[in-house]
Protein backbone atom coordinates (compact mmCIF):
# COMPACT_ATOMS: atom_id res chain seq x y z
CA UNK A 1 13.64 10.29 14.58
CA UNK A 2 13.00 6.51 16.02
CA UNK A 3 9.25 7.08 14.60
CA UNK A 4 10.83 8.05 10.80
CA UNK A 5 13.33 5.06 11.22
CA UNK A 6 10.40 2.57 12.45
CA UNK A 7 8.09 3.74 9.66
CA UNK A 8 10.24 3.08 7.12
CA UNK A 9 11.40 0.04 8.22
CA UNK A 10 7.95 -1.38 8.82
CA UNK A 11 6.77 -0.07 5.66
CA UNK A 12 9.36 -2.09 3.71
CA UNK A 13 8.82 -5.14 5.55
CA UNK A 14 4.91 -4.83 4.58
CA UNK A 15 5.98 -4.41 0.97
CA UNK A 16 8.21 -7.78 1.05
CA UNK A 17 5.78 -9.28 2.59
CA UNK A 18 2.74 -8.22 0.08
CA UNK A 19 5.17 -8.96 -2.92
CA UNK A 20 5.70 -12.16 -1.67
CA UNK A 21 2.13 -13.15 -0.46
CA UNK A 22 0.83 -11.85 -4.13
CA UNK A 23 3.13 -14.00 -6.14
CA UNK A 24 1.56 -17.06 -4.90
CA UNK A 25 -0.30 -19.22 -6.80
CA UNK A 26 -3.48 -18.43 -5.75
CA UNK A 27 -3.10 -14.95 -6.11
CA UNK A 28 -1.94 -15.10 -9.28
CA UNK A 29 -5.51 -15.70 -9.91
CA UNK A 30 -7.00 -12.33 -8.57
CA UNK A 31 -6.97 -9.57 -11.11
CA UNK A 32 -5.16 -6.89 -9.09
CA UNK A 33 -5.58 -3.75 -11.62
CA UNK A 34 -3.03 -1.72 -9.52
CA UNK A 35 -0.39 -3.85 -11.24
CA UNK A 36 -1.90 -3.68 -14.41
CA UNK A 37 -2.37 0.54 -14.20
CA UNK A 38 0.98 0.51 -12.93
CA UNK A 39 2.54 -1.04 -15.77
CA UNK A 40 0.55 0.72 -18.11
CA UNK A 41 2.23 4.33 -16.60
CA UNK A 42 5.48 3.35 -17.24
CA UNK A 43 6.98 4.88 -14.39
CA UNK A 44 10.34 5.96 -13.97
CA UNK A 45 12.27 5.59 -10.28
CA UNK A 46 11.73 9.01 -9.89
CA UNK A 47 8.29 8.59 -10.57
CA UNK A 48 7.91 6.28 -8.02
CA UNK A 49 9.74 8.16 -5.76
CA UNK A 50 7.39 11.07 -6.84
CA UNK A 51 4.15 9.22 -6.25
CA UNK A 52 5.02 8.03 -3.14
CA UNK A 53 5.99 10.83 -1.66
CA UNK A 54 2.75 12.60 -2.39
CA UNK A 55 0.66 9.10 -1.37
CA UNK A 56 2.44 9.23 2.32
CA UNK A 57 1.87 12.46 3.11
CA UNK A 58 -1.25 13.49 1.03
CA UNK A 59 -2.99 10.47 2.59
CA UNK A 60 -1.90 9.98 5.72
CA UNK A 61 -2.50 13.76 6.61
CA UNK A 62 -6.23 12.77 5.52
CA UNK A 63 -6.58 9.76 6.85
CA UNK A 64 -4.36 9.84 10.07
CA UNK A 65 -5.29 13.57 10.82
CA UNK A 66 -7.96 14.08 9.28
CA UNK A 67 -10.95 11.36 9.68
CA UNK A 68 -9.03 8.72 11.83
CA UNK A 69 -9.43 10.96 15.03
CA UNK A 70 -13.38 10.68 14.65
CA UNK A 71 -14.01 7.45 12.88
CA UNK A 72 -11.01 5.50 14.94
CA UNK A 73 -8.24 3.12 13.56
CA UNK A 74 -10.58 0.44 12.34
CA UNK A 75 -13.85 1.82 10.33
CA UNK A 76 -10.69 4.44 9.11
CA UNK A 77 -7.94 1.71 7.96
CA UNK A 78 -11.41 -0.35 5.87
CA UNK A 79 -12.62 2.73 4.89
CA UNK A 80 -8.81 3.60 3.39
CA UNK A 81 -8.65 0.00 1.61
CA UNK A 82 -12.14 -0.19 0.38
CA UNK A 83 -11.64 3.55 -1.30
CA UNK A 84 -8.67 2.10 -3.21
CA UNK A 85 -10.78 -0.62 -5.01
CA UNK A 86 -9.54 -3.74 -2.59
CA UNK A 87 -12.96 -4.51 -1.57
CA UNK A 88 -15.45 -5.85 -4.10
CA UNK A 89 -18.92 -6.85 -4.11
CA UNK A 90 -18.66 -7.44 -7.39
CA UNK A 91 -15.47 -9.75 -7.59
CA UNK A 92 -15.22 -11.22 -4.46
CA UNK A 93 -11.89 -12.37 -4.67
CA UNK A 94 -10.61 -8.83 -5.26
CA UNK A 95 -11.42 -8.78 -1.35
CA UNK A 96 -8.62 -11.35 -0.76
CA UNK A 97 -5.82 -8.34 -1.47
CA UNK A 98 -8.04 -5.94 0.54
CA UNK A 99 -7.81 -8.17 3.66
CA UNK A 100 -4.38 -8.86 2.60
CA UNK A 101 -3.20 -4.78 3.21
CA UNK A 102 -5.66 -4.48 5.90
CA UNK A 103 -3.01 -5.42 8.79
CA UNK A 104 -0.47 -3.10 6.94
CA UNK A 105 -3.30 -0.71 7.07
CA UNK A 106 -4.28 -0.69 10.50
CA UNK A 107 -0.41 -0.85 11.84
CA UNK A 108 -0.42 2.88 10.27
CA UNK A 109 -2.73 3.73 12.39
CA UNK A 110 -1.88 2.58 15.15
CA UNK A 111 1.37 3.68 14.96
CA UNK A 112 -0.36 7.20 14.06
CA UNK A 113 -1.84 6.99 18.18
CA UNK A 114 1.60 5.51 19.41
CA UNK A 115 4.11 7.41 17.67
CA UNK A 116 2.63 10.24 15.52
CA UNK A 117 2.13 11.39 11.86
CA UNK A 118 5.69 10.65 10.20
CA UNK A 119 5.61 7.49 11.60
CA UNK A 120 2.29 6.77 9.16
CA UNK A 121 3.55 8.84 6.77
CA UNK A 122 7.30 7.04 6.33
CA UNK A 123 5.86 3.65 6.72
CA UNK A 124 3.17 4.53 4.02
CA UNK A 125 5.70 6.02 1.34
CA UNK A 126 8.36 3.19 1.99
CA UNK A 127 5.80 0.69 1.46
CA UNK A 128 4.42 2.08 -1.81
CA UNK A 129 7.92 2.83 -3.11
CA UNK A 130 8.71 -0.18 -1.98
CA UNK A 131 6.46 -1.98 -4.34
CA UNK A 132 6.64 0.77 -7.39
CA UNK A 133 10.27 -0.46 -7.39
CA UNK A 134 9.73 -4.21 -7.40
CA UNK A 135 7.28 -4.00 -9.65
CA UNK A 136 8.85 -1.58 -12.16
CA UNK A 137 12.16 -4.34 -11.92
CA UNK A 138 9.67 -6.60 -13.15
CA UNK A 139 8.44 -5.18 -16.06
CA UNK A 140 12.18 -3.79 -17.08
CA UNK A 141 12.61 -8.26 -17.07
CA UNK A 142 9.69 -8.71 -19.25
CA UNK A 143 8.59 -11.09 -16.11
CA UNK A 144 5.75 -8.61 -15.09
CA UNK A 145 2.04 -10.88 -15.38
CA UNK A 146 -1.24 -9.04 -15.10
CA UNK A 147 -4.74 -11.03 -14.70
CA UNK A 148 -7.10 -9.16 -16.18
């Protein structure tokens, strides 16, 4: 139960964190196409609820169970951001979000070796619904901004 609680908790903190961090100026400049695909869904709460359910256990069964135990927390954690577009060869500063989530990243993993799979698995869902509901608020305000 202490690992669901912890998850969670540390999976919203993440989020506020990341929302915060991203609505800086100089990320403002970075085209971050999650936001823009995002918006472009137009996803309910449930929706987000939905997604992030299946994200936090869909991936964190792969990840955490699945390749983490041969490839370790690190090479698994950059593999997991660079498969979600974060790292780019081609626009550099895309990588400045990647190593952003990386620490977010790697704390789900190591909380998968210190206190098991729902650990990952709340921390992971509370984080992305987390941020499908801030960012949904925005766009009800007509204050949501995408770089493109």
């Amino acid at each position: 139960m202490n690992s669901i609680i912890s998850g969670t908790l540390i999976g919203i903190l993440f989020a506020f964190i990341i929302d915060k961090v991203t609505n800086t100026a100089f990320f403002q400049k970075i085209p971050l196409k999650v936001e823009k695909m995002i918006r472009e869904m137009n996803l309910s709460y449930l929706d987000a609820l939905f997604l992030s359910i299946c994200a936090g256990i869909g991936e964190e069964l792969l990840f955490r169970s699945g390749i983490q135990p041969y490839l370790g927390v690190t090479i698994t954690s950059i593999f997991f951001v660079a498969i979600h577009g974060y790292f780019s060869i081609k626009q550099p500063t895309v990588s400045f979000y990647g190593l952003l989530v990386l620490p977010f990243i790697l704390v789900i993993g190591y909380g998968f070796v210190l206190w098991g799979l729902w650990f990952s698995i709340f921390a992971h869902l509370f984080y992305d619904l987390t941020l499908f509901i801030i960012l949904i608020g925005k766009g009800n305000k007509d204050e949501f901004t995408v770089n493109d």
